[in-house]
N, C-alpha and C. Protein backbone atom coordinates (compact mmCIF):
# COMPACT_ATOMS: atom_id res chain seq x y z
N UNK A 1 -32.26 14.86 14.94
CA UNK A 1 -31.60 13.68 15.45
C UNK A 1 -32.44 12.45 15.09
N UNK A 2 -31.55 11.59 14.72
CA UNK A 2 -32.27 10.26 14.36
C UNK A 2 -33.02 9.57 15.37
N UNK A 3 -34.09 9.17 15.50
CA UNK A 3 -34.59 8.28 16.48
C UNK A 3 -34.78 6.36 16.55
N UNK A 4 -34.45 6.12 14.78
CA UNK A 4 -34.48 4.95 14.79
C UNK A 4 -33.55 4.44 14.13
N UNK A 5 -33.14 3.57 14.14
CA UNK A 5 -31.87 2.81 13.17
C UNK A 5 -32.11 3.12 11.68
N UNK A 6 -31.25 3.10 11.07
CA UNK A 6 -31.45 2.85 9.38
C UNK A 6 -30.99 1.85 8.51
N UNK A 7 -31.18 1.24 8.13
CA UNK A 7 -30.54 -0.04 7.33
C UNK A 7 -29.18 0.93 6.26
N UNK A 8 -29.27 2.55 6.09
CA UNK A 8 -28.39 2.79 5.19
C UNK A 8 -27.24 2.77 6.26
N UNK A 9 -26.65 3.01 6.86
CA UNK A 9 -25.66 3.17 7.76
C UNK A 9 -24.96 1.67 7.81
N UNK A 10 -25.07 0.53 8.37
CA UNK A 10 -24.93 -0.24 7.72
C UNK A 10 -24.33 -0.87 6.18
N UNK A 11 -25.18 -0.81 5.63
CA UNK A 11 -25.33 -0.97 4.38
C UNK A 11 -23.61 -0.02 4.13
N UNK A 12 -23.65 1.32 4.29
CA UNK A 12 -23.12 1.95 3.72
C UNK A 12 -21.55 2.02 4.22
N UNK A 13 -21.78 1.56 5.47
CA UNK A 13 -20.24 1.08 6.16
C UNK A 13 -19.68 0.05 5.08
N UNK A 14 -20.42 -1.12 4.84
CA UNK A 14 -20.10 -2.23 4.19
C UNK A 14 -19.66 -1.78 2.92
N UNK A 15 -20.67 -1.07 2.18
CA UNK A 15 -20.09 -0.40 0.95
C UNK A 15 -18.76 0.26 0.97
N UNK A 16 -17.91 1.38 1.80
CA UNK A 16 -17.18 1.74 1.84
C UNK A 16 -15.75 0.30 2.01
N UNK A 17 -16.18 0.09 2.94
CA UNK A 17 -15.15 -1.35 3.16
C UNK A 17 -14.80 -1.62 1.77
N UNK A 18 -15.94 -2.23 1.21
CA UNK A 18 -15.64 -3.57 -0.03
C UNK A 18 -15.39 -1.92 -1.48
N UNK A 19 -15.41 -1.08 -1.15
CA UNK A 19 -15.41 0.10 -2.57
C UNK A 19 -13.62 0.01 -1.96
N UNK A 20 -13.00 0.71 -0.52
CA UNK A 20 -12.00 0.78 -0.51
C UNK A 20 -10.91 -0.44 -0.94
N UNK A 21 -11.88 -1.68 -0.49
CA UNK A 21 -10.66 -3.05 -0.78
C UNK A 21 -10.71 -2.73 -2.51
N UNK A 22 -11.21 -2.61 -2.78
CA UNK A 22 -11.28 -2.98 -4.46
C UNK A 22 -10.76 -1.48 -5.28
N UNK A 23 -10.49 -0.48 -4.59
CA UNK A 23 -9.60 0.42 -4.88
C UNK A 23 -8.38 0.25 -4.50
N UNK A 24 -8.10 -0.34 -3.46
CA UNK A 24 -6.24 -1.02 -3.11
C UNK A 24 -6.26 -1.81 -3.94
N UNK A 25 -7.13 -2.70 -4.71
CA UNK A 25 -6.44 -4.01 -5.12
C UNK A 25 -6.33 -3.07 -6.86
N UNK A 26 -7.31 -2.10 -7.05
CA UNK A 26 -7.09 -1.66 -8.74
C UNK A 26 -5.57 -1.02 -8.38
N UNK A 27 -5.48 -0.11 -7.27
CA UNK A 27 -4.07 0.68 -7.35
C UNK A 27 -3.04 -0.41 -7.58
N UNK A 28 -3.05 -1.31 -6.17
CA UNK A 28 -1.68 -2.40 -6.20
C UNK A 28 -1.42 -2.99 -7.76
N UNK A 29 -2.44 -3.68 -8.40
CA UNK A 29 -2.38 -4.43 -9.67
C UNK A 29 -2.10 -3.52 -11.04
N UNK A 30 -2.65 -1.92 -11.14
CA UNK A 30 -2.59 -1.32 -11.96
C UNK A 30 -1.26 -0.43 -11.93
N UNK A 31 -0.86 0.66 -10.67
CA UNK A 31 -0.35 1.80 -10.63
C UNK A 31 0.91 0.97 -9.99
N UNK A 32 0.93 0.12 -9.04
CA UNK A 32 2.34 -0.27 -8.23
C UNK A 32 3.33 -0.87 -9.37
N UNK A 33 3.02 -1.87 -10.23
CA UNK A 33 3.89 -2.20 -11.38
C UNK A 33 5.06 -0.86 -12.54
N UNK A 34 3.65 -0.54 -12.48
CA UNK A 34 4.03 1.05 -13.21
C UNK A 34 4.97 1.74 -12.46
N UNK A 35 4.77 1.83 -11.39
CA UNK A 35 5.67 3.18 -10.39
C UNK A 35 6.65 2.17 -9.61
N UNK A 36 6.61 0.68 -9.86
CA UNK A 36 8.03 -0.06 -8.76
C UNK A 36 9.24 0.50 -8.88
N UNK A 37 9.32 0.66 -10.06
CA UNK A 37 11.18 0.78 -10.06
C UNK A 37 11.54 2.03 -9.77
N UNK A 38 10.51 2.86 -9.89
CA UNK A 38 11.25 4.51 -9.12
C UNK A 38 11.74 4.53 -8.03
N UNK A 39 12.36 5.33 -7.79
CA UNK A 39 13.10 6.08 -6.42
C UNK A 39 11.51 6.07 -5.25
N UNK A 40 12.00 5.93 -4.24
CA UNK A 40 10.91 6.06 -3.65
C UNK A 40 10.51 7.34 -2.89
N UNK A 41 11.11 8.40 -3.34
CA UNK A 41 10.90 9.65 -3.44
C UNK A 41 9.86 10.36 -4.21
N UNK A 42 10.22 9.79 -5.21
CA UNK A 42 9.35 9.83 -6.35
C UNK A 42 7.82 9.30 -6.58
N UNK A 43 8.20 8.13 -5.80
CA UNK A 43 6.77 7.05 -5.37
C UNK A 43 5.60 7.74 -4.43
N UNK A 44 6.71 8.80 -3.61
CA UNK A 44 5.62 8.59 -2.30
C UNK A 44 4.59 9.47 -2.69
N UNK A 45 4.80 10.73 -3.46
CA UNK A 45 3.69 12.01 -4.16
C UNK A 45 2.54 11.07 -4.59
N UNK A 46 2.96 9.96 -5.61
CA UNK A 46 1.48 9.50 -5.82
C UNK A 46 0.74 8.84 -5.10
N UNK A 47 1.67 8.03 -4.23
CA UNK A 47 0.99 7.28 -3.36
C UNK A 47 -0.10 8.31 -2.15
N UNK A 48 0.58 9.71 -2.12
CA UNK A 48 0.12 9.99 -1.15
C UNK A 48 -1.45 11.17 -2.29
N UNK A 49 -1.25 11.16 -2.87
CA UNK A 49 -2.05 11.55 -3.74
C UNK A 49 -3.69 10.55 -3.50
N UNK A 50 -3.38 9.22 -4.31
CA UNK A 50 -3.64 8.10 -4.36
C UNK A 50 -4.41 7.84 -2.94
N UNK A 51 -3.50 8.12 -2.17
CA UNK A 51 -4.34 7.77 -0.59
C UNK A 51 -5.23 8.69 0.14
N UNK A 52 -5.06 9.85 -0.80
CA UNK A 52 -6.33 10.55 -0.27
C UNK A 52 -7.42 10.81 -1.79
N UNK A 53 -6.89 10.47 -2.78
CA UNK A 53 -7.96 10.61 -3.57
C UNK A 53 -9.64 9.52 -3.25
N UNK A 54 -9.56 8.80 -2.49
CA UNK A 54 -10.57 8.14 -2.39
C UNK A 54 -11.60 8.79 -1.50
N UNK A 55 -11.53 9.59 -0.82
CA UNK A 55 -11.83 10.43 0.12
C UNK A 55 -12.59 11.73 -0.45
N UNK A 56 -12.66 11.86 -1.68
CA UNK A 56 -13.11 12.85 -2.63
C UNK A 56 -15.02 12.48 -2.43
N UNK A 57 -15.04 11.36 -3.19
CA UNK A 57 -16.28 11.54 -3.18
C UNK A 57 -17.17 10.56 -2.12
N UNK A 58 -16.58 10.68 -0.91
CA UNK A 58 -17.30 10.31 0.02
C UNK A 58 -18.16 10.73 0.55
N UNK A 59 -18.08 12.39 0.68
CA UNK A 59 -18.94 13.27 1.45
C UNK A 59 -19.98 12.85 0.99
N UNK A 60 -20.66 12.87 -0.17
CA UNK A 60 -22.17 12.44 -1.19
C UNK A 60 -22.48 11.16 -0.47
N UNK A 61 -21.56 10.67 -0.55
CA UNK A 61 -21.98 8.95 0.30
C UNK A 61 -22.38 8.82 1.73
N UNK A 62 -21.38 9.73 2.72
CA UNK A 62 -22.17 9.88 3.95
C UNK A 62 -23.43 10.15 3.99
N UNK A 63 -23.64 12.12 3.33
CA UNK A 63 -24.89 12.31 3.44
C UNK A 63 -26.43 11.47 3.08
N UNK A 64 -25.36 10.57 1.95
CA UNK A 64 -27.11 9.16 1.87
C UNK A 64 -27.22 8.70 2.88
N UNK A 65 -25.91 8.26 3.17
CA UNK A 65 -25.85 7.43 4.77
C UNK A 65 -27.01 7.76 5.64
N UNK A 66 -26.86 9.08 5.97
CA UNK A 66 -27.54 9.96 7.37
C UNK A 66 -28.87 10.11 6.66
N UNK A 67 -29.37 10.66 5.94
CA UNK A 67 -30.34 11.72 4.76
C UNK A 67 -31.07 10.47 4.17
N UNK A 68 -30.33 9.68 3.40
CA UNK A 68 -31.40 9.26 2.32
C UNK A 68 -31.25 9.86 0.92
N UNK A 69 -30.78 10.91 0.84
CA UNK A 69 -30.23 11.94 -0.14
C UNK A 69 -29.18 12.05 -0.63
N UNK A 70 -28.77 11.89 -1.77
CA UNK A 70 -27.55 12.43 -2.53
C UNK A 70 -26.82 13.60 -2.29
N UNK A 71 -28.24 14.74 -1.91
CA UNK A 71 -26.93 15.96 -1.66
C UNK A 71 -27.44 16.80 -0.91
């Protein structure tokens, strides 16, 4: 158990924030143009794809968070 604060925790909240805004803004500007005019049936697989692909390589990022360590 941790006993003192860490500047990565922090740090690494902030990182996630400003990594996720700037992954909505590549999807909206890149992939939403591309996929507007479909059915939105069709839309929602990637989107929902899309909305959890960011979530992939987070785990590595927590554990610096906590650790200090990559893995």
């Amino acid at each position: 158990m941790r006993e003192q604060p860490t500047w990565r925790i922090p740090v690494g909240v902030l990182g996630i924030v400003l990594g996720l805004a700037i992954y909505g803004i590549v999807i909206a500007v890149l992939i939403a143009p591309w996929i507007g005019a479909w059915p939105a049936l069709a839309q929602a697989p990637v989107y929902l794809v899309l909305g959890v692909a960011w979530i992939l390589p987070l785990r590595r990022y927590l554990i610096w968070m906590e650790t200090g360590r990559w893995g």
